[in-house]
N, C-alpha and C. Protein backbone atom coordinates (compact mmCIF):
# COMPACT_ATOMS: atom_id res chain seq x y z
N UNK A 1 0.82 -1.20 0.00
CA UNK A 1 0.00 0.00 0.00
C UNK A 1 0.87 1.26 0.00
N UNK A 2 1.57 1.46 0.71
CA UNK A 2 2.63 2.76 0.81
C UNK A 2 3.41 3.13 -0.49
N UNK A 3 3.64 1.90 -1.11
CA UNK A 3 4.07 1.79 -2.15
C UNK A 3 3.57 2.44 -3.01
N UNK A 4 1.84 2.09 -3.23
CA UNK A 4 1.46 2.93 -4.25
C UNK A 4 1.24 4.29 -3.63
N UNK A 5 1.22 4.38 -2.69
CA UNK A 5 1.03 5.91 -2.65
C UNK A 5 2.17 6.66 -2.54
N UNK A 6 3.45 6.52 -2.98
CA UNK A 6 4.39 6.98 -3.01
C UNK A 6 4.67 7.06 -4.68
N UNK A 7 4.02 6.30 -5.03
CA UNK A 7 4.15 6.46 -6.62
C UNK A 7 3.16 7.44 -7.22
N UNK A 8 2.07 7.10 -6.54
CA UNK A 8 1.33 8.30 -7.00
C UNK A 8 1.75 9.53 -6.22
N UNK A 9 2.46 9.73 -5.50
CA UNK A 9 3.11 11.16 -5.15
C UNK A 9 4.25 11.67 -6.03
N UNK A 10 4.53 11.12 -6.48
CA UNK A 10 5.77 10.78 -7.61
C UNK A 10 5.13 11.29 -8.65
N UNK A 11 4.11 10.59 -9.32
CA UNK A 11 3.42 11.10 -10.72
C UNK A 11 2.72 12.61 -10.29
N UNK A 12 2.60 12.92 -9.39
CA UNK A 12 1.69 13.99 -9.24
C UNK A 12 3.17 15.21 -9.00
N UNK A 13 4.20 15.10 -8.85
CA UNK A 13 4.98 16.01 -8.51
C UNK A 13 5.57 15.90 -10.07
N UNK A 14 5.66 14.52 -10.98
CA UNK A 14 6.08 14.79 -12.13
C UNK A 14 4.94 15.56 -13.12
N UNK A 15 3.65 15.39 -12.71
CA UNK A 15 2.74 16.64 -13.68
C UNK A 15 2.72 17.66 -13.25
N UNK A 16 3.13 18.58 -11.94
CA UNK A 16 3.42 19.53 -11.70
C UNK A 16 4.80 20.31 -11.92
N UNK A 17 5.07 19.13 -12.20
CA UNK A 17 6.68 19.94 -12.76
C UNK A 17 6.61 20.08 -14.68
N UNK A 18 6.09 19.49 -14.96
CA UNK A 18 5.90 19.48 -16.65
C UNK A 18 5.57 21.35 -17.06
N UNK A 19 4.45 21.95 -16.62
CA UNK A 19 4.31 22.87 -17.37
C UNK A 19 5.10 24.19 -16.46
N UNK A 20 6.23 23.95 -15.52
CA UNK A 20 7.28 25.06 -15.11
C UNK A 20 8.47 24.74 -15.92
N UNK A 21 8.22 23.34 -16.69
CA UNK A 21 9.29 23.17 -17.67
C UNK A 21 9.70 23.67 -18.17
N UNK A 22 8.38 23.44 -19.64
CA UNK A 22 8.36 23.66 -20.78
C UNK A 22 7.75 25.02 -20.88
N UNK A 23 7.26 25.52 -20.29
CA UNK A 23 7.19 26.99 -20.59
C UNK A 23 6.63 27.51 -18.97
N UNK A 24 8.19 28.29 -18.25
CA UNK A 24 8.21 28.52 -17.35
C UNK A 24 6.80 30.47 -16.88
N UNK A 25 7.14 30.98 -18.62
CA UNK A 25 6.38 32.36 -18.44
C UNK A 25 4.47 32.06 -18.27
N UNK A 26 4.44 30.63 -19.04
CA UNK A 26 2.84 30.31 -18.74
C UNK A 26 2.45 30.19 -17.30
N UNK A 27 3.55 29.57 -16.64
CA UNK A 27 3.72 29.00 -15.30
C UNK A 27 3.48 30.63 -14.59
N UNK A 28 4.06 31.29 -14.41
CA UNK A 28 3.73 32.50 -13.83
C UNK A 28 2.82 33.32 -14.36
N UNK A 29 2.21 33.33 -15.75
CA UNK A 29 0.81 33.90 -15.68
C UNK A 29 -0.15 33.34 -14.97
N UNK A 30 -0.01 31.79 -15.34
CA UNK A 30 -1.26 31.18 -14.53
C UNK A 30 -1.12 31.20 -12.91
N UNK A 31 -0.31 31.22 -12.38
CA UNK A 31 0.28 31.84 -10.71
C UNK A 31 -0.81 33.52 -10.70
N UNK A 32 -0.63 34.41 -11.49
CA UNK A 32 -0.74 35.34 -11.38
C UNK A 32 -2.31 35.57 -11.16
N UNK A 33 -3.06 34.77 -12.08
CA UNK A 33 -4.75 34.65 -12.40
C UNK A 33 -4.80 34.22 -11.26
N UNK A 34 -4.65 33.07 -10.69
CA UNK A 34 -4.66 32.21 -9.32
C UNK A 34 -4.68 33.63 -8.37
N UNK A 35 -3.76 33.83 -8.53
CA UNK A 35 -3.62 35.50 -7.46
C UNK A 35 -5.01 36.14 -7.38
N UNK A 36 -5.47 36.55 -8.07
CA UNK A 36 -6.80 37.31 -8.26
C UNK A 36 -7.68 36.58 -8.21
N UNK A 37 -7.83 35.17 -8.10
CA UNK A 37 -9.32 34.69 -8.07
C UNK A 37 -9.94 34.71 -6.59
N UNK A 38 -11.46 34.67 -6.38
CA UNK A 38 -11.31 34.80 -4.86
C UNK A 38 -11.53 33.26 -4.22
N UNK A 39 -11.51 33.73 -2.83
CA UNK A 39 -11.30 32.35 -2.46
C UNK A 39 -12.16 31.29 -2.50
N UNK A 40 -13.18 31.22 -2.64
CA UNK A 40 -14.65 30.85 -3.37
C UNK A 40 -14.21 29.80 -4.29
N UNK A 41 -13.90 31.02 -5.63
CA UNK A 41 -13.34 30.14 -6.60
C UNK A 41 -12.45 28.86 -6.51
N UNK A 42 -11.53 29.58 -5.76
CA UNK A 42 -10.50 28.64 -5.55
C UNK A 42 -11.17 27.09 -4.88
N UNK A 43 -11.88 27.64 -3.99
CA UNK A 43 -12.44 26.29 -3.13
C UNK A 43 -13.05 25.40 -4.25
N UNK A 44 -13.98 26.39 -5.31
CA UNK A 44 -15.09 25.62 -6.29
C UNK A 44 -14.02 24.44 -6.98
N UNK A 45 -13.28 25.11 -7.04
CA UNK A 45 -11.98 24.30 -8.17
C UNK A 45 -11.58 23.33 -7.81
N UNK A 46 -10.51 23.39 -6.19
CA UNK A 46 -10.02 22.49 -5.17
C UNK A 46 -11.38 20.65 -5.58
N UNK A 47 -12.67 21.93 -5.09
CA UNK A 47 -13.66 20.31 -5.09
C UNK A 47 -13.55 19.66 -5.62
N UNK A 48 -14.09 20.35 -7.00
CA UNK A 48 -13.87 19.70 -8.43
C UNK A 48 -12.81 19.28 -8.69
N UNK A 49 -11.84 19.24 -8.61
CA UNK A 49 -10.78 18.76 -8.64
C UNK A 49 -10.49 17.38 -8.14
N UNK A 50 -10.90 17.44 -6.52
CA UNK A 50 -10.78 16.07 -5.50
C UNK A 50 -11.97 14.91 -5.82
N UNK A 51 -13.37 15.52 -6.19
CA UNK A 51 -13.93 14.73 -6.55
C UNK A 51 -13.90 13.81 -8.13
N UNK A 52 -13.61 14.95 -8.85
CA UNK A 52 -13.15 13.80 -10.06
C UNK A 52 -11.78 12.88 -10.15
N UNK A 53 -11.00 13.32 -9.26
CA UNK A 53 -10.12 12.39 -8.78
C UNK A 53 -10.00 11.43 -8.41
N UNK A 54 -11.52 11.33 -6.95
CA UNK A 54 -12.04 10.08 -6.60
C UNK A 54 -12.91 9.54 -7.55
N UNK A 55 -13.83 10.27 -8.03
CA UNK A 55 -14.76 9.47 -9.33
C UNK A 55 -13.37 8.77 -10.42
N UNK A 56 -12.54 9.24 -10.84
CA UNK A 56 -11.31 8.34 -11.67
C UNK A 56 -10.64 7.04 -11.16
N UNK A 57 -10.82 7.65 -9.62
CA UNK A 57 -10.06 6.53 -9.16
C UNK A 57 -11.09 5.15 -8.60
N UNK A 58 -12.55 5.35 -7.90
CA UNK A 58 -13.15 4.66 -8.31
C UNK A 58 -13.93 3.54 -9.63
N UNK A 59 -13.39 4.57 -10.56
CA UNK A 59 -13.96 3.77 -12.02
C UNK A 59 -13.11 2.81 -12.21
N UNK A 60 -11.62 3.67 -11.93
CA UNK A 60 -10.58 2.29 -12.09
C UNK A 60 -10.60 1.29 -11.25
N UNK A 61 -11.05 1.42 -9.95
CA UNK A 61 -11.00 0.13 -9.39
C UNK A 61 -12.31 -0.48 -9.09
């Protein structure tokens, strides 16, 4: 078990590193929008985010 969740900490730090890569100036506009959204938003997003995560990860298993 630890196992996989160390791998999936792994893949998730390697898709967060992909777009400070390859184009580091996108990386700081989209930082910048993030800046200005309010915190609302941010939360709406966070959800959506965690729940289709679990809906993905339920389908797969």
């Amino acid at each position: 078990m630890w196992e996989t969740i160390l791998v999936a900490l792994a893949l998730m730090m390697v898709f967060e590193g992909v777009l400070p890569f390859i184009s580091p100036s996108a990386m700081r506009k989209a930082i910048l929008q993030i800046l200005q959204m309010s915190d609302n938003t941010l939360r709406l997003i966070g959800a959506i985010s965690m729940f289709s995560g679990l809906a993905l990860i339920l389908m797969i298993k």
